[in-house]
C-alpha atoms as a PDB file:
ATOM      1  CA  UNK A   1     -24.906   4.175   2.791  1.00  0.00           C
ATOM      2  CA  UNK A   2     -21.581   5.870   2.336  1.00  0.00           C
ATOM      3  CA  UNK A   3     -18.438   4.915   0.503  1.00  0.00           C
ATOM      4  CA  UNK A   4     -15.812   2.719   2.265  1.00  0.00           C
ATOM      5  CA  UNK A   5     -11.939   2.516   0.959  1.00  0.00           C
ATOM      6  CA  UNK A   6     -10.475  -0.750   1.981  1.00  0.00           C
ATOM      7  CA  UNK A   7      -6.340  -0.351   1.364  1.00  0.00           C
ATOM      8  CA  UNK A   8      -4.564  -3.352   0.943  1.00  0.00           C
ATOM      9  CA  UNK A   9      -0.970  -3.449   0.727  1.00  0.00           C
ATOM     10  CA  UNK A  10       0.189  -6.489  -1.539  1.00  0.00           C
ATOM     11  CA  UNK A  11       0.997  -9.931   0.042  1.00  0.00           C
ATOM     12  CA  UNK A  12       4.841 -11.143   0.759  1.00  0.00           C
ATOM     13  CA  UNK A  13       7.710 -11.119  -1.808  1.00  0.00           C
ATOM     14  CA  UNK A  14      11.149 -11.811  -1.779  1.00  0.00           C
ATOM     15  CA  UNK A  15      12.079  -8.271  -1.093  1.00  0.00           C
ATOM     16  CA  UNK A  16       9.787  -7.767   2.225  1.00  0.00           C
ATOM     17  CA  UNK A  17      11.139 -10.775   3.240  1.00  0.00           C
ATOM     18  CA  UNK A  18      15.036  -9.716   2.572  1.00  0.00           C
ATOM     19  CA  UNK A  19      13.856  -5.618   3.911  1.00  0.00           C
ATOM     20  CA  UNK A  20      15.717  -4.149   1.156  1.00  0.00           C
ATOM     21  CA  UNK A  21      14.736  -1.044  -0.699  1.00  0.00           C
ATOM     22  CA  UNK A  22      12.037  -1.929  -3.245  1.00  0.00           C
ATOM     23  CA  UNK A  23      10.168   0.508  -5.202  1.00  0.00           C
ATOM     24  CA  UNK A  24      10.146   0.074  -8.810  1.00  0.00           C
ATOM     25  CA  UNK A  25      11.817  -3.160  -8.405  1.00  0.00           C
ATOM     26  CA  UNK A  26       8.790  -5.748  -9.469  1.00  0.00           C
ATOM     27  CA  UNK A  27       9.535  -8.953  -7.812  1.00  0.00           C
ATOM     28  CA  UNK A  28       6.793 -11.354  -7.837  1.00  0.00           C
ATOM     29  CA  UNK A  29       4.943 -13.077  -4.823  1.00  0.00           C
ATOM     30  CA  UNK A  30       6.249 -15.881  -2.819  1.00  0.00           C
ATOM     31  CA  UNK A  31       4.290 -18.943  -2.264  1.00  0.00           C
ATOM     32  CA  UNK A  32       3.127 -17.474   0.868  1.00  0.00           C
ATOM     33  CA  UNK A  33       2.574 -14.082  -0.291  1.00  0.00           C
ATOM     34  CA  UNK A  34       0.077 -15.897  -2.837  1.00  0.00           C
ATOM     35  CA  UNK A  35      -1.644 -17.352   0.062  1.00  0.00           C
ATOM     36  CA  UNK A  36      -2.174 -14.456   2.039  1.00  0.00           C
ATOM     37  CA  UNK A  37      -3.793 -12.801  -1.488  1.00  0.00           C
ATOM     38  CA  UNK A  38      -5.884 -16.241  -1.544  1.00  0.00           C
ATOM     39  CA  UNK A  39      -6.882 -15.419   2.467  1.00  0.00           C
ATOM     40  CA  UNK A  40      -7.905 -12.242   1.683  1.00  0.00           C
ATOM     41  CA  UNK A  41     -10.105 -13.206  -1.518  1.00  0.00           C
ATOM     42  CA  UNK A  42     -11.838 -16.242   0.863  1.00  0.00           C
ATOM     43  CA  UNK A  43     -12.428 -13.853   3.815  1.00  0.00           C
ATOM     44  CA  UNK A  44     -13.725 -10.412   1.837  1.00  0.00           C
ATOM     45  CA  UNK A  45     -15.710 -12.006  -1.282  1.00  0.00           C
ATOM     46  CA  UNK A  46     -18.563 -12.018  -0.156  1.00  0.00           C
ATOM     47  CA  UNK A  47     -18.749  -8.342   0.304  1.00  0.00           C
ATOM     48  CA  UNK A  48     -20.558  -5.818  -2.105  1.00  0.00           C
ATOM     49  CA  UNK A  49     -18.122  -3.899  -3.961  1.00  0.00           C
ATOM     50  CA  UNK A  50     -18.707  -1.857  -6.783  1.00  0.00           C
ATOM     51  CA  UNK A  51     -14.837  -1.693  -7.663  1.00  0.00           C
ATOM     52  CA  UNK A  52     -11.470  -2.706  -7.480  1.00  0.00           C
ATOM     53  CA  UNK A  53      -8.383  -0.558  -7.975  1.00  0.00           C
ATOM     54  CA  UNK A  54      -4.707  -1.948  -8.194  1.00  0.00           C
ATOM     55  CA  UNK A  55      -0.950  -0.880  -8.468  1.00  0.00           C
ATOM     56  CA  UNK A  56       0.093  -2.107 -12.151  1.00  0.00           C
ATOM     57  CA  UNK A  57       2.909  -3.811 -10.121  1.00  0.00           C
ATOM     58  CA  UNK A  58       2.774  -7.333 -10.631  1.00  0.00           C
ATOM     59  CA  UNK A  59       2.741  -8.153  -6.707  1.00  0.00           C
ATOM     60  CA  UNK A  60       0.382  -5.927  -6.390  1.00  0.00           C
ATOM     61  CA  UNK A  61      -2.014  -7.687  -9.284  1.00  0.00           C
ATOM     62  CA  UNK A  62      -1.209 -10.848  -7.976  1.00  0.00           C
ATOM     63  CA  UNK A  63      -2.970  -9.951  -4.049  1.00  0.00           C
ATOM     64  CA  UNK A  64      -5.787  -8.331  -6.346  1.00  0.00           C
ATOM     65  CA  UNK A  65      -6.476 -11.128  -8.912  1.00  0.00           C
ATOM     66  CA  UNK A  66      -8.324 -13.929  -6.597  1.00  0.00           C
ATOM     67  CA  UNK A  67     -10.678 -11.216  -4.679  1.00  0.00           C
ATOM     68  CA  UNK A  68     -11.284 -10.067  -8.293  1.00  0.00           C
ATOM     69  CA  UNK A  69     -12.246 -13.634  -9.922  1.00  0.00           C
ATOM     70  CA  UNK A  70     -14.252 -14.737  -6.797  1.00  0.00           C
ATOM     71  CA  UNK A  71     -15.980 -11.386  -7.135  1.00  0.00           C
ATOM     72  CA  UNK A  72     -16.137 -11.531 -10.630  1.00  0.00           C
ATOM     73  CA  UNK A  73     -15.365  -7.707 -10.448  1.00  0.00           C
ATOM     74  CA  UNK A  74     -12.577  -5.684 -13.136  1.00  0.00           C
ATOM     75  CA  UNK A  75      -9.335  -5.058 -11.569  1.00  0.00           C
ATOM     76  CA  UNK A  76      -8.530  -0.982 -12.576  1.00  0.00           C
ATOM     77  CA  UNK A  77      -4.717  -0.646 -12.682  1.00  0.00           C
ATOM     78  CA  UNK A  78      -3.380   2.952 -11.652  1.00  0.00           C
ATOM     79  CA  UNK A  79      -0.082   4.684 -12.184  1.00  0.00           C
ATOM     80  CA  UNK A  80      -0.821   6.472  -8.958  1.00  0.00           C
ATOM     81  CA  UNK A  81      -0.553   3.384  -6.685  1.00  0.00           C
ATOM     82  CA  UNK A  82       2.573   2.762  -7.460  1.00  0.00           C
ATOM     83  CA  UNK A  83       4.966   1.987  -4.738  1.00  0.00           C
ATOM     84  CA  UNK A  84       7.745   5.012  -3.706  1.00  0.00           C
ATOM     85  CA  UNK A  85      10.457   5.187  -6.165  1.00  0.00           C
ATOM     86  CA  UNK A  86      13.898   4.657  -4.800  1.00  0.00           C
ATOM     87  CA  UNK A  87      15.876   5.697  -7.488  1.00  0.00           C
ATOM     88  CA  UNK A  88      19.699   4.971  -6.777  1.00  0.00           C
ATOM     89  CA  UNK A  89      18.944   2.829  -3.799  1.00  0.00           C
ATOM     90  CA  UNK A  90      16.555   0.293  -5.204  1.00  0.00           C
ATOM     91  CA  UNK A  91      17.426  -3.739  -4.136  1.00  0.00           C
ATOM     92  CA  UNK A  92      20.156  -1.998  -1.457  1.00  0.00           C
ATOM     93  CA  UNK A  93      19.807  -2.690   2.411  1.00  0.00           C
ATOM     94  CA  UNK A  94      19.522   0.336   4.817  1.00  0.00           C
ATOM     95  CA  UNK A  95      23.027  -0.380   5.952  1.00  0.00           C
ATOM     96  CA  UNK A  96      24.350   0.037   2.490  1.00  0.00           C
ATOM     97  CA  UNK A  97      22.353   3.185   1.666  1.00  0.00           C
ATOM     98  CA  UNK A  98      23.774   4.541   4.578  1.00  0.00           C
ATOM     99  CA  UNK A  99      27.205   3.892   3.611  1.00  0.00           C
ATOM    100  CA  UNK A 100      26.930   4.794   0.255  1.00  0.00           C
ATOM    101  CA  UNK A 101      24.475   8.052   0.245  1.00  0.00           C
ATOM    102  CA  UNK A 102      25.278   9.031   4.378  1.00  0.00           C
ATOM    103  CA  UNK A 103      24.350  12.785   3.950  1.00  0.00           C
ATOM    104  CA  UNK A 104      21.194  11.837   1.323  1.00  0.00           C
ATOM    105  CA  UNK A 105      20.207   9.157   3.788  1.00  0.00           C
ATOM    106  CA  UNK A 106      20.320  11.287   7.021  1.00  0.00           C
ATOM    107  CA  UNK A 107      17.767  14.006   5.465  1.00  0.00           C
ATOM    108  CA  UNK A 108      15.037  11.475   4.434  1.00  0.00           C
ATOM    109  CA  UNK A 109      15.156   9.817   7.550  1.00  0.00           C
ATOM    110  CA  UNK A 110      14.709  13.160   9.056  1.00  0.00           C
ATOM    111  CA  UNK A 111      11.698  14.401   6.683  1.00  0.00           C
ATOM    112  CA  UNK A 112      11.462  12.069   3.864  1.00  0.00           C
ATOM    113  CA  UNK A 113       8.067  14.004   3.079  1.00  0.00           C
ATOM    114  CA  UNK A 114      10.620  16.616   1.620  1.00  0.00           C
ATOM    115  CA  UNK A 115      13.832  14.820   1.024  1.00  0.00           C
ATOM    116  CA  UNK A 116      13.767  12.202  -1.653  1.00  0.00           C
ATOM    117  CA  UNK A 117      15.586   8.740  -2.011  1.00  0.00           C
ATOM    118  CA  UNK A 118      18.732   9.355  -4.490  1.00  0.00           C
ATOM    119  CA  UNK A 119      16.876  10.025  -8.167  1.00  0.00           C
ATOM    120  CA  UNK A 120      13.527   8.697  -5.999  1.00  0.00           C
ATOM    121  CA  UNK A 121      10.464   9.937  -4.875  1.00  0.00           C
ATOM    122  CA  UNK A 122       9.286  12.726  -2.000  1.00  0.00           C
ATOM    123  CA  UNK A 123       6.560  11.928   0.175  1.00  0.00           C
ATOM    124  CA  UNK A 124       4.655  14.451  -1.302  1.00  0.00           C
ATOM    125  CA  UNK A 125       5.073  13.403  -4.774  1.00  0.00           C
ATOM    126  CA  UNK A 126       3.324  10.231  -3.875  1.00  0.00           C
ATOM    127  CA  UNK A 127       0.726  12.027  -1.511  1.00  0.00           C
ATOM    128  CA  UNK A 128       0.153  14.187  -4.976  1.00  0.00           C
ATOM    129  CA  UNK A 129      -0.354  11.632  -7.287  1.00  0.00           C
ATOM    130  CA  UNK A 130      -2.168   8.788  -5.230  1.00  0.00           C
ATOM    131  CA  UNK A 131      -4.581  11.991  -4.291  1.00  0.00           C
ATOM    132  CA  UNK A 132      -5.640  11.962  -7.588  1.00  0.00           C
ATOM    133  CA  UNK A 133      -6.931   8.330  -7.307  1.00  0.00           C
ATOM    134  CA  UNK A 134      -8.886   8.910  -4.601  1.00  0.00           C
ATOM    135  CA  UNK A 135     -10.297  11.804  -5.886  1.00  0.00           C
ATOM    136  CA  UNK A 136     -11.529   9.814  -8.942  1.00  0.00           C
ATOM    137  CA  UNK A 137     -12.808   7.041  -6.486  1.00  0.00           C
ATOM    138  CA  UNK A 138     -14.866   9.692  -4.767  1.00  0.00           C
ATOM    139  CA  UNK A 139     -16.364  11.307  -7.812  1.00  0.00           C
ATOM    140  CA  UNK A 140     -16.962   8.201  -9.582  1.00  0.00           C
ATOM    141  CA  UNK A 141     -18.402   6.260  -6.309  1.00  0.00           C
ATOM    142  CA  UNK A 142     -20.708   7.716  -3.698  1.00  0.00           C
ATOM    143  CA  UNK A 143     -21.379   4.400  -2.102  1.00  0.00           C
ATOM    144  CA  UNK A 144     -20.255   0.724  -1.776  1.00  0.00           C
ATOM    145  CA  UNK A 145     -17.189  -0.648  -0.977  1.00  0.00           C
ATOM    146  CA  UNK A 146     -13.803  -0.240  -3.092  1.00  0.00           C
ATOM    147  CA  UNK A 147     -10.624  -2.054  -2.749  1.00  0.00           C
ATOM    148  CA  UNK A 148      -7.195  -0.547  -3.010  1.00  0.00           C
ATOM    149  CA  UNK A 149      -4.501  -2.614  -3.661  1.00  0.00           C
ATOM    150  CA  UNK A 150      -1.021  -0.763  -3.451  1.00  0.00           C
ATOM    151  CA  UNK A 151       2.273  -1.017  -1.007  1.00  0.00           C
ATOM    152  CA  UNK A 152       3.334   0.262   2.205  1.00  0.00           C
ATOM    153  CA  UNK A 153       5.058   3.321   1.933  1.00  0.00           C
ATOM    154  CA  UNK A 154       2.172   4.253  -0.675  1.00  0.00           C
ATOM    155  CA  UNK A 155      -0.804   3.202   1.597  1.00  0.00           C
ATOM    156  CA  UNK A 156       0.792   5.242   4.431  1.00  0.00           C
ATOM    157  CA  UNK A 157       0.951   8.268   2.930  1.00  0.00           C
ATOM    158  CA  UNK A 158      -2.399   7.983   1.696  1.00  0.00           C
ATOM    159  CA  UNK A 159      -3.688   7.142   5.035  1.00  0.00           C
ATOM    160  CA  UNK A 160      -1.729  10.072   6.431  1.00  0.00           C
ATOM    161  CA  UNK A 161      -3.400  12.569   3.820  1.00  0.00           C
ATOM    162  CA  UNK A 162      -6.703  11.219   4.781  1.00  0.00           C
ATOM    163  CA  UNK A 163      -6.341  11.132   8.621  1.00  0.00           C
ATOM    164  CA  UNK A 164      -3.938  14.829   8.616  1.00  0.00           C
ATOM    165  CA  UNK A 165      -1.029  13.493   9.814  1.00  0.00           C
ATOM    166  CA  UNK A 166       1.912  15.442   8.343  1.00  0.00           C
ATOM    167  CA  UNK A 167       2.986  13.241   5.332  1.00  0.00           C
ATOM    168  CA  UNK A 168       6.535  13.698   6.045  1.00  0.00           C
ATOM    169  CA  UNK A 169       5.842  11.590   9.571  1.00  0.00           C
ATOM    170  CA  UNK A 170       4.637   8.678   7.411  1.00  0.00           C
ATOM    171  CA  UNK A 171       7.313   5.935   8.617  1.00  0.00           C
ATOM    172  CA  UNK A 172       7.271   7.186  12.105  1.00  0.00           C
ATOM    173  CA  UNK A 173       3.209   7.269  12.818  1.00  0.00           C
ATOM    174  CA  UNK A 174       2.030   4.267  10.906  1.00  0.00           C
ATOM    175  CA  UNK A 175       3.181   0.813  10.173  1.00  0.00           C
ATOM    176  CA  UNK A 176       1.904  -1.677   7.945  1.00  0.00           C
ATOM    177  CA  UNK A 177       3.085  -5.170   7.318  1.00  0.00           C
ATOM    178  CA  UNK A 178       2.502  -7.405   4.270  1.00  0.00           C
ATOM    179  CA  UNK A 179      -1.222  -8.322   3.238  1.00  0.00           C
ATOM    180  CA  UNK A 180      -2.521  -5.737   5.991  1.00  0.00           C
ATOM    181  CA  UNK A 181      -6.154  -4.281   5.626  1.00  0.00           C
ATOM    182  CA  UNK A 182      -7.016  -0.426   6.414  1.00  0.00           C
ATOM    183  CA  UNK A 183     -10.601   0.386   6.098  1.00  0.00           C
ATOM    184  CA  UNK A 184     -11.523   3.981   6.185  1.00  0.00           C
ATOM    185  CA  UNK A 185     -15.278   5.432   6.103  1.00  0.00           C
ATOM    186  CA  UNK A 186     -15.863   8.525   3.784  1.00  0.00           C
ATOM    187  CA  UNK A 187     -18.494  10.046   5.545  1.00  0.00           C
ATOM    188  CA  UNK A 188     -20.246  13.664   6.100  1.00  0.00           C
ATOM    189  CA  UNK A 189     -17.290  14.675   8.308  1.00  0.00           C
ATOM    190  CA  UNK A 190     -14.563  13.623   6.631  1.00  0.00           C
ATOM    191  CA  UNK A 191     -12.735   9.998   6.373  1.00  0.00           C
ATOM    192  CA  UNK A 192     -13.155   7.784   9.367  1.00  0.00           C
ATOM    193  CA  UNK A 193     -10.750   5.172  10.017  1.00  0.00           C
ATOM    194  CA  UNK A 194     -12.486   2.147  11.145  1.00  0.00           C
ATOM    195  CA  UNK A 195      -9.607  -0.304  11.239  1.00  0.00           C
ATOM    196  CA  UNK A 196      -5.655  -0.261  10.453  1.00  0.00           C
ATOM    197  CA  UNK A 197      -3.435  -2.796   9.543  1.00  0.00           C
ATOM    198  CA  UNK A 198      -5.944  -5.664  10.510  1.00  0.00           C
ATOM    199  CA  UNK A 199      -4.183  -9.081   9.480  1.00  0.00           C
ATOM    200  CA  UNK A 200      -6.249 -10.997  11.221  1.00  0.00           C
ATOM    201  CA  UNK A 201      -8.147 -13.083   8.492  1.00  0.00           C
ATOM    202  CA  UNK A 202      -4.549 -14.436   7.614  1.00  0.00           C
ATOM    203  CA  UNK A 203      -4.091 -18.451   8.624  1.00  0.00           C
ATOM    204  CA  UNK A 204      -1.762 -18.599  11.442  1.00  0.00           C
ATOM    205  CA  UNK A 205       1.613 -19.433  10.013  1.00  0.00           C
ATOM    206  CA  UNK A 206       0.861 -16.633   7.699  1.00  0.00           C
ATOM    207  CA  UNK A 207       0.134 -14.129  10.484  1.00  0.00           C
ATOM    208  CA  UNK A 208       3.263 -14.676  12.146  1.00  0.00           C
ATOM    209  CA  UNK A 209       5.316 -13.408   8.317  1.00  0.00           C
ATOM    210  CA  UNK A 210       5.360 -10.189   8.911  1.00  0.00           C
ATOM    211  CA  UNK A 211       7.581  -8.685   6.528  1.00  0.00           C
ATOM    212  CA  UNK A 212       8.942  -5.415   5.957  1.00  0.00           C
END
């Protein structure tokens, strides 16, 4: 038996709802988003896992607390799971960051792997220090299944370090709606993705919110 990472980004707030910037921002769940976390927890319970880690971000806590309780596993919180920090153009709309921070705005776009938000984060400092997480996961579990509970620039670039696509292609090679599943296999040869961005346990209404 090998170990199995299953990433789950967080289910829908207010912000992935609006699609403005929202990093460090900590808006709580909407009445849906709790339902897809409540989905998730009904579909995945019954599986074996040896642990559950979580961005301290209350949204992020939230999707993680009923898998945890029907589990009756810990929840770990992380500072590396964090979502991307936007800095100067957190709770702003792409059309405003454009307007406001053109030139700024133009390089990320272009390679936001090296370019960061205004007073935000690079790609790489996330691929950095969500590395680190996985690195513990791997030392401290061979086998079993661990959840991952973290947001979708965050996921993606840890799913691009994994897989070796080039971090700074992160919003161009992988997308990843609210309450999405990734599972990836850590085996002999190296991670192997088994399934991305599955929402498919979701109810129907709740399948058709994507979200930003």
């Amino acid at each position: 038996m090998s170990l199995t990472i299953y990433f789950l980004r967080h289910g829908e707030t207010t912000a992935s709802q609006t699609g403005g910037y929202c990093g460090t921002l900590d808006p709580d769940l909407t009445p849906e988003g709790y339902q897809m976390a409540e989905d998730f927890a009904d579909t995945y319970k019954s599986l074996p896992w040896v642990a559950v880690f979580s961005s301290p971000l209350r949204r992020a806590v939230a999707t993680a607390k009923p898998l945890c309780e029907a589990a009756g596993i810990r929840m770990q919180l992380n500072e590396g799971l964090r979502e991307i920090a936007y800095g100067q153009w957190e709770g702003k709309t792409a059309e405003q960051v454009n307007r406001e921070f053109h030139d700024t705005y133009v390089r990320w776009l272009a390679d936001p792997g090296w370019n960061a938000p205004t007073g935000g984060e690079r790609g790489i400092d996330i691929a950095r220090r969500s590395s680190l997480v996985l690195e513990e996961i791997e030392k401290t579990y061979t086998t079993g299944n661990v959840l991952v509970v973290s947001h979708k620039a965050t996921i993606r670039i840890m799913l691009c370090s994994l897989l070796g696509i080039d971090v700074g292609r992160f919003r161009d090679r992988i997308n990843m709606p609210v309450a999405a599943i990734s599972i990836v296999e850590m085996t002999v040869h190296g991670p192997l993705l088994h399934v991305m961005g599955d929402r498919a346990y979701l109810r129907e209404h709740l399948r058709k919110r994507v979200g930003t």
